[in-house]
PDB file of N, CA and C in Angstrom:
ATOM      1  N   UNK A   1      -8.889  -1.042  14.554  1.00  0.00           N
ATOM      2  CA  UNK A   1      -8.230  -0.552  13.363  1.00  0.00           C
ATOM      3  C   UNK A   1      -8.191  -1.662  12.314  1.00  0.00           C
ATOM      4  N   UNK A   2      -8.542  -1.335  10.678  1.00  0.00           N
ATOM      5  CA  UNK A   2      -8.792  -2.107   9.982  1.00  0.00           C
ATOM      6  C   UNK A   2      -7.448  -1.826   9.004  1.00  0.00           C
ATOM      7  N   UNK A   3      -6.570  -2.887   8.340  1.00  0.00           N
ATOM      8  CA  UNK A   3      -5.538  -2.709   7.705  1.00  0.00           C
ATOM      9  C   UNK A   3      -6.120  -2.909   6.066  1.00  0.00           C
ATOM     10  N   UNK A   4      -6.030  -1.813   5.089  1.00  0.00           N
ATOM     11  CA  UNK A   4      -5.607  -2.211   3.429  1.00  0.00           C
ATOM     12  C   UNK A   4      -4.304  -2.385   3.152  1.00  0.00           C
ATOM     13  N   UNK A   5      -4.413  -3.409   2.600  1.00  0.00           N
ATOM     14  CA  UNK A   5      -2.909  -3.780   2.483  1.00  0.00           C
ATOM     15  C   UNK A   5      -2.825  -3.883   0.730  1.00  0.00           C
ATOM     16  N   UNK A   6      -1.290  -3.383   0.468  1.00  0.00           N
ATOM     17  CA  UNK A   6      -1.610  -3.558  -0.676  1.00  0.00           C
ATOM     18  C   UNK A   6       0.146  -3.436  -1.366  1.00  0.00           C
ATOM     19  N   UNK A   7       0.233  -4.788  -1.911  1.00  0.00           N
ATOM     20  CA  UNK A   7       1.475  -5.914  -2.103  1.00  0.00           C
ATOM     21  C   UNK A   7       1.642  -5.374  -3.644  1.00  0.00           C
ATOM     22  N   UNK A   8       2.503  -4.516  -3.900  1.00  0.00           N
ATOM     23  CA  UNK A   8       3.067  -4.284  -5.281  1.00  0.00           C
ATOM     24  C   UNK A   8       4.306  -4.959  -5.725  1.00  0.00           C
ATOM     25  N   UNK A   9       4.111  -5.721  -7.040  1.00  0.00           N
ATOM     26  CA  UNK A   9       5.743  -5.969  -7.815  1.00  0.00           C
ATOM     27  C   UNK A   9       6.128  -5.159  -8.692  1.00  0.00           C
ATOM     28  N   UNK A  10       6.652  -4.532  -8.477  1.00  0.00           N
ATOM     29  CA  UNK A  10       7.460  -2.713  -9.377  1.00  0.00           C
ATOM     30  C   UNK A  10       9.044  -3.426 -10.535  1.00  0.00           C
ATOM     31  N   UNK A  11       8.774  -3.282 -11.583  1.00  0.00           N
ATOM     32  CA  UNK A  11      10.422  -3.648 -12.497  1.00  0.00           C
ATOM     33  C   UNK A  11      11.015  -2.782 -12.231  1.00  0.00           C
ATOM     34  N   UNK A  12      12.138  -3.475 -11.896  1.00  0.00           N
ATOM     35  CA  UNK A  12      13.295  -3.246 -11.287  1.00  0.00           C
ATOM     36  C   UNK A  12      13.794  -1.745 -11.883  1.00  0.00           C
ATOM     37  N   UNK A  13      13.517  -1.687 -13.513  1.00  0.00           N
ATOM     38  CA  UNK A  13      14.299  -0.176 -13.948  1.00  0.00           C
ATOM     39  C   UNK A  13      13.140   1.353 -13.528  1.00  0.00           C
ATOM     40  N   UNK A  14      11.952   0.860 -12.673  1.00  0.00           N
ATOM     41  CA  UNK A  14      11.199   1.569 -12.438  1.00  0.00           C
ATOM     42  C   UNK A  14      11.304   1.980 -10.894  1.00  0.00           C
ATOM     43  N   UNK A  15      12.104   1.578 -10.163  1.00  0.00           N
ATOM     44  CA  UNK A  15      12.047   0.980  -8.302  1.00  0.00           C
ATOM     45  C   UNK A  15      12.210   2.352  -8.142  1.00  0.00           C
ATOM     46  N   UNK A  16      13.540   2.792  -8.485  1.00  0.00           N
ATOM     47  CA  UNK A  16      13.692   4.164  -7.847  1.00  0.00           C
ATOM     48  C   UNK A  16      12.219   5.265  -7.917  1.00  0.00           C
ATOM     49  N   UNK A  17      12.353   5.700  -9.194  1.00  0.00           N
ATOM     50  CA  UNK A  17      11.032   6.564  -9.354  1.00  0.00           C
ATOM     51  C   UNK A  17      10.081   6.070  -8.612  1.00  0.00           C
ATOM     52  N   UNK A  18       9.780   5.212  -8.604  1.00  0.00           N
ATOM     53  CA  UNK A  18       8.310   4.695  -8.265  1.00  0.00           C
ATOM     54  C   UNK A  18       8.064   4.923  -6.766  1.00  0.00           C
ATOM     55  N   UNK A  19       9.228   4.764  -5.889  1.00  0.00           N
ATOM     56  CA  UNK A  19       9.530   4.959  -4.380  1.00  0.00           C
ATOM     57  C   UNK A  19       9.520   6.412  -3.994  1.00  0.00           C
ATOM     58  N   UNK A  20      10.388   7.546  -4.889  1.00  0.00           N
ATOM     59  CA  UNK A  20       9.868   8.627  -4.594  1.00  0.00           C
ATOM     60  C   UNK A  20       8.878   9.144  -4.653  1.00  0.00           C
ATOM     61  N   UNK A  21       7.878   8.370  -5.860  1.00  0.00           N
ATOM     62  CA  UNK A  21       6.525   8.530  -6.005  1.00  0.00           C
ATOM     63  C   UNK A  21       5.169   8.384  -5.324  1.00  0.00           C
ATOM     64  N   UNK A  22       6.036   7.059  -4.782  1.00  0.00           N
ATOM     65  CA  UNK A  22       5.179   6.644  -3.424  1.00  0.00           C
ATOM     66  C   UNK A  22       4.788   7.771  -2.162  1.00  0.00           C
ATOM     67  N   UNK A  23       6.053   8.023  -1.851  1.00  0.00           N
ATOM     68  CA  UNK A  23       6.838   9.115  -0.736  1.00  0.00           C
ATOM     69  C   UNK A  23       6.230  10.230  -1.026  1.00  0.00           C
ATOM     70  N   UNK A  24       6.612  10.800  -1.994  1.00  0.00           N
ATOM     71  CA  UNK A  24       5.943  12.233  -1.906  1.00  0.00           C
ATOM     72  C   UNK A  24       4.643  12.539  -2.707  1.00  0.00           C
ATOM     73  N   UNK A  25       4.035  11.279  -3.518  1.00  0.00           N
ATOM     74  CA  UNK A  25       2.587  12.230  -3.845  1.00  0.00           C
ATOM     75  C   UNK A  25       1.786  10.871  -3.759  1.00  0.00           C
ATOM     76  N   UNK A  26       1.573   9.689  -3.623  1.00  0.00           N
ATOM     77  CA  UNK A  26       0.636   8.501  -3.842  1.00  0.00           C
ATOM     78  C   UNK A  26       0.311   8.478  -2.265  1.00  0.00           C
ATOM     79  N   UNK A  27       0.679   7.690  -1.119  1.00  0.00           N
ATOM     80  CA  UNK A  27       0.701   7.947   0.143  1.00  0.00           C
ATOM     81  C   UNK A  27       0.453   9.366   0.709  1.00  0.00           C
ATOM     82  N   UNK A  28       0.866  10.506   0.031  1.00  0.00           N
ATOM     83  CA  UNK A  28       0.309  11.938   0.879  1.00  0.00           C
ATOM     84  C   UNK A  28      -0.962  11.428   0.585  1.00  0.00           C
ATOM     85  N   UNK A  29      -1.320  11.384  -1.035  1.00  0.00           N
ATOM     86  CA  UNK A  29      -3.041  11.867  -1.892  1.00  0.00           C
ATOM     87  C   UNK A  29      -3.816  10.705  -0.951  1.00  0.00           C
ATOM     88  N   UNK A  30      -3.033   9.301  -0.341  1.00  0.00           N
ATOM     89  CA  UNK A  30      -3.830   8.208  -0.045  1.00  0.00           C
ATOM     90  C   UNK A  30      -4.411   9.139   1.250  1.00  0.00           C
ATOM     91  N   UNK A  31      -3.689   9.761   2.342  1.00  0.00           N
ATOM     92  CA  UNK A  31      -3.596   9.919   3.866  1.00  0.00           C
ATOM     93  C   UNK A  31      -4.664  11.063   3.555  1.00  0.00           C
ATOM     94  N   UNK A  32      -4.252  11.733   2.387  1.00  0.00           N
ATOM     95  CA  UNK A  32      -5.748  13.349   2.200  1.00  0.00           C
ATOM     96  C   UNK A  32      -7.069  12.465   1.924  1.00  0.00           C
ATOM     97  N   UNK A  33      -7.310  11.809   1.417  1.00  0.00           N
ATOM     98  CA  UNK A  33      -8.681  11.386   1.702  1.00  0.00           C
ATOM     99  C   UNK A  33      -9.274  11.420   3.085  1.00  0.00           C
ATOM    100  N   UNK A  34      -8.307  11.220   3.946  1.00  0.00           N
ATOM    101  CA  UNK A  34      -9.037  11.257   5.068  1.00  0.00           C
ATOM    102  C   UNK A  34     -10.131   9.965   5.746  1.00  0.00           C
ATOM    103  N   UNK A  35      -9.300   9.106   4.857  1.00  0.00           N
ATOM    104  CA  UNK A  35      -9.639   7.723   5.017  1.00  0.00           C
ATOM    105  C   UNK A  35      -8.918   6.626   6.079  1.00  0.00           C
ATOM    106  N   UNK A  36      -7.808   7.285   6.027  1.00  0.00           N
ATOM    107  CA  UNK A  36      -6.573   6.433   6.922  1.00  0.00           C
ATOM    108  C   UNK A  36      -5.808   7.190   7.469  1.00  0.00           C
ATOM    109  N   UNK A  37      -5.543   6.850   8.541  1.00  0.00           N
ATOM    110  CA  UNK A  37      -4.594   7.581   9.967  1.00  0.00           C
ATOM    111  C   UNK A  37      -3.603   7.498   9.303  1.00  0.00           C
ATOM    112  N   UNK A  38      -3.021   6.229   9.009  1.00  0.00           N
ATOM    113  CA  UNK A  38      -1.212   6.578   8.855  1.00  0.00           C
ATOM    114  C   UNK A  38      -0.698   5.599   7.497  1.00  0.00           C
ATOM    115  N   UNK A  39       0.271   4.936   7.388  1.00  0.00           N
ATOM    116  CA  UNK A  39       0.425   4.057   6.577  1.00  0.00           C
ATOM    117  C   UNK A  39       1.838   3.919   6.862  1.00  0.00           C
ATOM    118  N   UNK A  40       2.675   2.646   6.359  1.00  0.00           N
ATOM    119  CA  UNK A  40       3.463   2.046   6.203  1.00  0.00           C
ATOM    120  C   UNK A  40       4.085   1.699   5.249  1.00  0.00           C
ATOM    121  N   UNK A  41       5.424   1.656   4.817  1.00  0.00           N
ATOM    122  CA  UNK A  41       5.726   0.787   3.698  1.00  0.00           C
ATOM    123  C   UNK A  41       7.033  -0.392   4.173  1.00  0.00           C
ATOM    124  N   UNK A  42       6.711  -1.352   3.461  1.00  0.00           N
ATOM    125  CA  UNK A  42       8.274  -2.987   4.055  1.00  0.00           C
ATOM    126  C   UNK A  42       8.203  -3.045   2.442  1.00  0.00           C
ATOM    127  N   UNK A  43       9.693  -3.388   2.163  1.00  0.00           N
ATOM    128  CA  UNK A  43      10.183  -4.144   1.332  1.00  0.00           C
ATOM    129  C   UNK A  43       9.994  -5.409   1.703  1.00  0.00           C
ATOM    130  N   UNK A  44       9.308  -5.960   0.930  1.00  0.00           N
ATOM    131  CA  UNK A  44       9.545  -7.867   0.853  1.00  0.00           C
ATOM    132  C   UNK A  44      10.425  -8.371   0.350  1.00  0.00           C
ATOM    133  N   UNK A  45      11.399  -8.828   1.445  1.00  0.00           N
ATOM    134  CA  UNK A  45      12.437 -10.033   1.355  1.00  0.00           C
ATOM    135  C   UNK A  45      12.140 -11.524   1.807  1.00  0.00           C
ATOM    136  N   UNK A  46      11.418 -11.867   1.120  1.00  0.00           N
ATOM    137  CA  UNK A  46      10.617 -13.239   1.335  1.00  0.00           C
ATOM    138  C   UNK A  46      11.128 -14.051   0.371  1.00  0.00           C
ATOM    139  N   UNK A  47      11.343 -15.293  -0.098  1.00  0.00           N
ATOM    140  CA  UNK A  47      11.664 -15.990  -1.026  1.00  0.00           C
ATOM    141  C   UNK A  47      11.187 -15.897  -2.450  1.00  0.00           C
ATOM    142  N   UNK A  48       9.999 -15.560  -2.487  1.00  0.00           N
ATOM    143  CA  UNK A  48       9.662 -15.462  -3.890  1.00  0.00           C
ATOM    144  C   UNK A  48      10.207 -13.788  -4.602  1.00  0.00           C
ATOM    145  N   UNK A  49      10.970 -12.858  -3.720  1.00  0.00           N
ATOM    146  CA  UNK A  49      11.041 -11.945  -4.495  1.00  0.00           C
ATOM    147  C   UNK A  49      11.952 -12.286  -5.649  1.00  0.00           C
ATOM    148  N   UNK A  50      11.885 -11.903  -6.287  1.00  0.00           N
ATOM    149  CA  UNK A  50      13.573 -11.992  -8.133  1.00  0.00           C
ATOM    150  C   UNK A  50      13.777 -10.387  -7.308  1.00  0.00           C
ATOM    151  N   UNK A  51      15.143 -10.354  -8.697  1.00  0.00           N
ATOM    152  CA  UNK A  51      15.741  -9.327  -8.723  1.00  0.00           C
ATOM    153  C   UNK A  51      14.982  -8.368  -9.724  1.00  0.00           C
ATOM    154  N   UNK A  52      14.819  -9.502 -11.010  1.00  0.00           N
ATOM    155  CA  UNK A  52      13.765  -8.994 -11.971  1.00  0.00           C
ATOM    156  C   UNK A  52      12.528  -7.721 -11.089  1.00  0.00           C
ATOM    157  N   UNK A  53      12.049  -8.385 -10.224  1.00  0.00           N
ATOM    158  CA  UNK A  53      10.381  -7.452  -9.747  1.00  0.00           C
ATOM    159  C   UNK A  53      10.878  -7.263  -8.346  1.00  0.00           C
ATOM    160  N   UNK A  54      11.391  -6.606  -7.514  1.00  0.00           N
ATOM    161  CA  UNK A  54      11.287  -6.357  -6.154  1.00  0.00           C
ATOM    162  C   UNK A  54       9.899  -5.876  -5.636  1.00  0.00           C
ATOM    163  N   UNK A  55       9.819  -6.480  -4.581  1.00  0.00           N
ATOM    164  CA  UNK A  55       7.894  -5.965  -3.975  1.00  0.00           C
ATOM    165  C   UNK A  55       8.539  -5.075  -2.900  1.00  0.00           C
ATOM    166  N   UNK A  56       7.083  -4.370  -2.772  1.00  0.00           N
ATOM    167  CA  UNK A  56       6.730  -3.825  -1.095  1.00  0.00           C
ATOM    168  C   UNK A  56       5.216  -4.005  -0.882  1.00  0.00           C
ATOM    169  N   UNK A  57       5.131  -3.852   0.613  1.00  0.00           N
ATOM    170  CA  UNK A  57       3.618  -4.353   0.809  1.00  0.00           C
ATOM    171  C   UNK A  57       3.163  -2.278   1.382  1.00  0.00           C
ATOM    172  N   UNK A  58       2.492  -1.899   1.451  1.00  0.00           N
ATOM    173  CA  UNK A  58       1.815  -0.623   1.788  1.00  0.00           C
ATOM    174  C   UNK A  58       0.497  -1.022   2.873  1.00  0.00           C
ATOM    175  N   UNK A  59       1.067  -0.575   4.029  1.00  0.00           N
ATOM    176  CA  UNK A  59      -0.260  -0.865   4.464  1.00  0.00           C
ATOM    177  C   UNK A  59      -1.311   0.396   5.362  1.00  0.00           C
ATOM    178  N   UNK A  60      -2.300   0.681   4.879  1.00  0.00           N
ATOM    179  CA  UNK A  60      -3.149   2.241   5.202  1.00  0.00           C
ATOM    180  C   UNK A  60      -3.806   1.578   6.112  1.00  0.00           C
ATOM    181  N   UNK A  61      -3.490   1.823   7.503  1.00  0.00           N
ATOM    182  CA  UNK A  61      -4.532   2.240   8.834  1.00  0.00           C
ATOM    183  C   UNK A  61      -6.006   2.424   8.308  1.00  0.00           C
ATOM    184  N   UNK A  62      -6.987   1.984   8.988  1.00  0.00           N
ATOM    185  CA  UNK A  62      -8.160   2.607   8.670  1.00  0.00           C
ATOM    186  C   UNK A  62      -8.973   2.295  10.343  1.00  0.00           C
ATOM    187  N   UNK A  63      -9.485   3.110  11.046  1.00  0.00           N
ATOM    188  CA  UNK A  63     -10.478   3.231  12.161  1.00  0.00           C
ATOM    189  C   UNK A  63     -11.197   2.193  11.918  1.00  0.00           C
ATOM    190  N   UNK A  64     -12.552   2.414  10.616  1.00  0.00           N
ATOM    191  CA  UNK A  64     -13.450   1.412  10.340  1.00  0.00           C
ATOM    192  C   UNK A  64     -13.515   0.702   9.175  1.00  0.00           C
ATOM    193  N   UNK A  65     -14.147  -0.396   8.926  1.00  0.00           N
ATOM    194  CA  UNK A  65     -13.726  -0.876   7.842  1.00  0.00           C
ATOM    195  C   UNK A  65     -14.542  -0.135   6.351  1.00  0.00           C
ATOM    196  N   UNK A  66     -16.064   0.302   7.653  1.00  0.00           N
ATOM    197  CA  UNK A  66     -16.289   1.206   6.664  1.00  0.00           C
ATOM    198  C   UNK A  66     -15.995   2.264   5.733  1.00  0.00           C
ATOM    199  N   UNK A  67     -14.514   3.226   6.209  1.00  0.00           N
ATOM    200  CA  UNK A  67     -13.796   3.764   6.009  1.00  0.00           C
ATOM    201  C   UNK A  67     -12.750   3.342   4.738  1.00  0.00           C
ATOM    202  N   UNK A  68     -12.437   1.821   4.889  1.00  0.00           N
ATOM    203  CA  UNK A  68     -11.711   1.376   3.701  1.00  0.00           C
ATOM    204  C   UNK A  68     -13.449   1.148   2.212  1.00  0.00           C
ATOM    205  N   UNK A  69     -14.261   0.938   2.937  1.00  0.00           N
ATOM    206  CA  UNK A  69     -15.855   0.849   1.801  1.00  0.00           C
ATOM    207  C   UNK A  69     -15.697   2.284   1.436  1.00  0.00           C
ATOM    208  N   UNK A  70     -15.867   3.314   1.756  1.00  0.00           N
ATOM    209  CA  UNK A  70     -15.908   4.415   1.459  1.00  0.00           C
ATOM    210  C   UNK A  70     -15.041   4.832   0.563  1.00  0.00           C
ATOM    211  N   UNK A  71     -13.414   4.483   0.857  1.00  0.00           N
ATOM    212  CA  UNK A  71     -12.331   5.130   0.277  1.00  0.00           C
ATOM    213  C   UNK A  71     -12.377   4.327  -1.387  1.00  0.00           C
ATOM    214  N   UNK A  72     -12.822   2.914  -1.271  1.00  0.00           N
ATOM    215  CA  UNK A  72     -13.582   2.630  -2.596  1.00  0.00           C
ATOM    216  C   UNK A  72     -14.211   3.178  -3.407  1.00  0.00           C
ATOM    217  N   UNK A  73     -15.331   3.444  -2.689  1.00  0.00           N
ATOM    218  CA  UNK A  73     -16.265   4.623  -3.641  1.00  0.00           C
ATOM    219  C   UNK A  73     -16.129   5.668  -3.834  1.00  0.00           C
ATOM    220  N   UNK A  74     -15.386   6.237  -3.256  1.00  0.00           N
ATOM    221  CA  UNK A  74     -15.237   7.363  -3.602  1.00  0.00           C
ATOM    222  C   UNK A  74     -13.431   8.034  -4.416  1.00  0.00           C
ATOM    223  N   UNK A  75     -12.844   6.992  -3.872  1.00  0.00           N
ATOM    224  CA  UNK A  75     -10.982   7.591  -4.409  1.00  0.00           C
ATOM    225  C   UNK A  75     -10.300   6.383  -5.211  1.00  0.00           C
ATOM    226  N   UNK A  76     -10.572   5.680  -4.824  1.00  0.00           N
ATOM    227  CA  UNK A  76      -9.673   4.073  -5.630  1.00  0.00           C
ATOM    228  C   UNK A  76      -9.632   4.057  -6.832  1.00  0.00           C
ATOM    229  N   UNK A  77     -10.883   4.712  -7.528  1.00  0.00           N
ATOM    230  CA  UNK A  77     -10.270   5.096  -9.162  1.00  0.00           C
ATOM    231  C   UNK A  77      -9.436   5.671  -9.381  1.00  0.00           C
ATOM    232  N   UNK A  78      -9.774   7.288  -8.651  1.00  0.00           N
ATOM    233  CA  UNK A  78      -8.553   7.982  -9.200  1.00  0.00           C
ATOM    234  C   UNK A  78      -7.698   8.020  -9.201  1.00  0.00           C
ATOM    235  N   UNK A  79      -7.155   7.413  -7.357  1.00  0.00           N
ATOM    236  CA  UNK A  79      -5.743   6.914  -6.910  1.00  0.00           C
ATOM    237  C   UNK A  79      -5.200   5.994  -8.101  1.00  0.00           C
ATOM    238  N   UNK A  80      -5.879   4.942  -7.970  1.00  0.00           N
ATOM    239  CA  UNK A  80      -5.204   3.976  -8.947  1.00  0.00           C
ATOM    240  C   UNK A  80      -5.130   4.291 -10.716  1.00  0.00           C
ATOM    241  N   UNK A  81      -6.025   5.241 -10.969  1.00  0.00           N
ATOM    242  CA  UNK A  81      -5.447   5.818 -12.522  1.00  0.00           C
ATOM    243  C   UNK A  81      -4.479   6.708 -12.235  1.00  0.00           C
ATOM    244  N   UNK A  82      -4.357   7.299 -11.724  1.00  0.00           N
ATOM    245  CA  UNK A  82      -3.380   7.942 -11.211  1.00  0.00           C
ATOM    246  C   UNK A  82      -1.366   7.512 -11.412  1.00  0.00           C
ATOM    247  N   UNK A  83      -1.863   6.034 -10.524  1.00  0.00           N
ATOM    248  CA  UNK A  83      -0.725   5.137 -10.495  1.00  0.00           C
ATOM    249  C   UNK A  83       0.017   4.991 -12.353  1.00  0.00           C
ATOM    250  N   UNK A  84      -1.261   4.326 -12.524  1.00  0.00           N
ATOM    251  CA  UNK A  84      -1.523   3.514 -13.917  1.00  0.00           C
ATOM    252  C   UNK A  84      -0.847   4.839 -15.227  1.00  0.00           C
ATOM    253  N   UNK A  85      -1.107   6.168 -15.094  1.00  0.00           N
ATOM    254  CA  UNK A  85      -0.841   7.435 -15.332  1.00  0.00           C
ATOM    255  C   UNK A  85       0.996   7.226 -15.312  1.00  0.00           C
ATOM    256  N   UNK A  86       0.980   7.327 -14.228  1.00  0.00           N
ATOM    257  CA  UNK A  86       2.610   7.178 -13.483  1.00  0.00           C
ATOM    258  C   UNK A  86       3.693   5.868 -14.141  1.00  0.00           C
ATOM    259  N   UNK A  87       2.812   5.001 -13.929  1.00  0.00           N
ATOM    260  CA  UNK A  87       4.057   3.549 -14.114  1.00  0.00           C
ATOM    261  C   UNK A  87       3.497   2.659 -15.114  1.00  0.00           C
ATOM    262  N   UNK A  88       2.306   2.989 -15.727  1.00  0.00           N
ATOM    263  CA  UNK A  88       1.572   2.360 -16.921  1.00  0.00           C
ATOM    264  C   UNK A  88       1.669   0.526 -16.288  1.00  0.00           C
ATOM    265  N   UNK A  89       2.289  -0.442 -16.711  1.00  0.00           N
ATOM    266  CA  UNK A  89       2.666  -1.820 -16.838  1.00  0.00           C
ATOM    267  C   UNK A  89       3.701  -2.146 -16.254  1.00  0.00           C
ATOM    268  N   UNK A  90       4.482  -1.337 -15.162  1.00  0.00           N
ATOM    269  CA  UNK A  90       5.730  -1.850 -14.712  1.00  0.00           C
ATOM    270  C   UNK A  90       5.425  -2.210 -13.304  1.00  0.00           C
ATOM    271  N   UNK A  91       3.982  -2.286 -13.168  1.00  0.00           N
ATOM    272  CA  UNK A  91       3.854  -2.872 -11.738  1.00  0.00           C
ATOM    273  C   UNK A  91       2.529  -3.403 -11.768  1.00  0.00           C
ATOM    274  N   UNK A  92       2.406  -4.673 -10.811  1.00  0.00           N
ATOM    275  CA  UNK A  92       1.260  -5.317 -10.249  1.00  0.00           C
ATOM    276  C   UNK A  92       0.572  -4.916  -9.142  1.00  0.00           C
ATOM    277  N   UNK A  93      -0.231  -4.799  -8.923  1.00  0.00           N
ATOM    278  CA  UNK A  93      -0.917  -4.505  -7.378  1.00  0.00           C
ATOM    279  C   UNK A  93      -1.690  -5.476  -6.595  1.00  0.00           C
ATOM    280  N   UNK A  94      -1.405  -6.478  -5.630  1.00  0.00           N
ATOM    281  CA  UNK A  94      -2.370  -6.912  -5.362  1.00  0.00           C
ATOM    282  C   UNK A  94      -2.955  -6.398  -3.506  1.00  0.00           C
ATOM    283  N   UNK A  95      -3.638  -6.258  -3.802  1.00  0.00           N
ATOM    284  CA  UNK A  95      -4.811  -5.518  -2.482  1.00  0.00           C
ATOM    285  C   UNK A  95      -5.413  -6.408  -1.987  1.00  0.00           C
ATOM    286  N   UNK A  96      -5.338  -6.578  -0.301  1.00  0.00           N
ATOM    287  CA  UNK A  96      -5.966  -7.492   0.693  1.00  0.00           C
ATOM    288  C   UNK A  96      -6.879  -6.556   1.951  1.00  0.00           C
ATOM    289  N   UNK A  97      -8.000  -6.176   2.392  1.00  0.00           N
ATOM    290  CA  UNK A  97      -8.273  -5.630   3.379  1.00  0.00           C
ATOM    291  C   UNK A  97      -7.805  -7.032   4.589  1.00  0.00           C
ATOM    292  N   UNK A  98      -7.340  -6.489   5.808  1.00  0.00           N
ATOM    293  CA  UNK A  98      -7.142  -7.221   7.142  1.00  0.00           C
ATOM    294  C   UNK A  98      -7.611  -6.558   8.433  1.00  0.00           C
ATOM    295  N   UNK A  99      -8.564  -7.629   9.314  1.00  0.00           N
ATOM    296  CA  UNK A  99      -9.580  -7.323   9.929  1.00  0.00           C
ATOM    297  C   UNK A  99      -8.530  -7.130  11.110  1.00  0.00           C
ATOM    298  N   UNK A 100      -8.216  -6.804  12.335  1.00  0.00           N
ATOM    299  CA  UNK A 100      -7.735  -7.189  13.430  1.00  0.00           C
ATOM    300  C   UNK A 100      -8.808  -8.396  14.217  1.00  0.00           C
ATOM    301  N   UNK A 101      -7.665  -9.248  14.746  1.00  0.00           N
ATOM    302  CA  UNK A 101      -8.459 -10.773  15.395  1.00  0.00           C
ATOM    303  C   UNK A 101      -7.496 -10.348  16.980  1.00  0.00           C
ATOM    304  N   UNK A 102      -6.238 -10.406  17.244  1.00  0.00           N
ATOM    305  CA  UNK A 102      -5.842 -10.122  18.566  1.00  0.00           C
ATOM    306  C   UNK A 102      -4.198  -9.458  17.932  1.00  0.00           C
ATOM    307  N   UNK A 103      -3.596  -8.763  19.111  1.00  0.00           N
ATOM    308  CA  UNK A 103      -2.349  -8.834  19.315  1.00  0.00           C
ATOM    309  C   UNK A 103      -1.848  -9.139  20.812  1.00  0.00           C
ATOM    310  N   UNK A 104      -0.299  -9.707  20.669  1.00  0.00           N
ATOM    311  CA  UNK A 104       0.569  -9.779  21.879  1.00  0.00           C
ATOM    312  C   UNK A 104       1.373  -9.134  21.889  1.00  0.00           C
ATOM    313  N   UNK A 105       1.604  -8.817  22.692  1.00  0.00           N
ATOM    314  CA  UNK A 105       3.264  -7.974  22.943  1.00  0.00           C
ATOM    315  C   UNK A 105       4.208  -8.586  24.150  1.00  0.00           C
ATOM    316  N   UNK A 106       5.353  -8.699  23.963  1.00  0.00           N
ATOM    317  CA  UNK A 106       6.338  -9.632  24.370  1.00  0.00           C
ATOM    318  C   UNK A 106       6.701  -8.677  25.695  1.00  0.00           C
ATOM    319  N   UNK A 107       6.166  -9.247  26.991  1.00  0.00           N
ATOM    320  CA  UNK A 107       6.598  -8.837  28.279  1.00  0.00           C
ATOM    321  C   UNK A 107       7.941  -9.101  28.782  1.00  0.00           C
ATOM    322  N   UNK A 108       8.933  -9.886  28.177  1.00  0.00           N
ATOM    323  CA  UNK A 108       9.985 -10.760  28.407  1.00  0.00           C
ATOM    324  C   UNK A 108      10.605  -8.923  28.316  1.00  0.00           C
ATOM    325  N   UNK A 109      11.578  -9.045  29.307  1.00  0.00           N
ATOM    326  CA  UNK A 109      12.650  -8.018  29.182  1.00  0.00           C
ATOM    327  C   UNK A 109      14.079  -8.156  29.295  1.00  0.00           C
TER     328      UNK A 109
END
């Protein structure tokens, strides 16, 4: 499984809307492509957040990575005019694809 990850800073007088927006039509339209199994969303409470810009990171499942190549060519415009449609300048996006290298899981009980 290949992770898109993708780290938004949203202004603060935009957070609410923008979260229901997420919720009920940006994340459905992402999962209908049929590009990604599932997705995620975390608030980042990391040091660099302000109060000014609160982040979240989004991250879409993908099987292959080819699958995140595809969802490029074919949806990432519209998704993202879409956004741009929605919140014009009150948010940043920055987008990372992540490969899987290993996981552990903690046997300790």
């Amino acid at each position: 499984m290949y992770i898109y990850n993708v780290t938004i800073l949203i202004e603060r007088d935009a957070e609410e809307a923008w979260l229901r927006w997420m919720q009920q039509t940006h994340i459905p339209e992402m999962l209908a492509t049929q590009k990604f199994v599932k997705a995620n969303m975390h608030k980042v409470i990391s040091s660099f957040e302000t109060s000014e810009h609160p982040s979240y990171a989004v991250q879409y499942t993908a099987k292959t990575y080819e699958d995140i190549q595809t969802y490029y060519a074919q949806h990432a415009a519209r998704l993202r005019d879409a956004a741009f449609a929605a919140f014009g300048n009150k948010f940043i996006a920055i987008r990372t694809e992540l490969e899987p290298v290993f996981e552990l899981k903690n046997t300790i009980k």
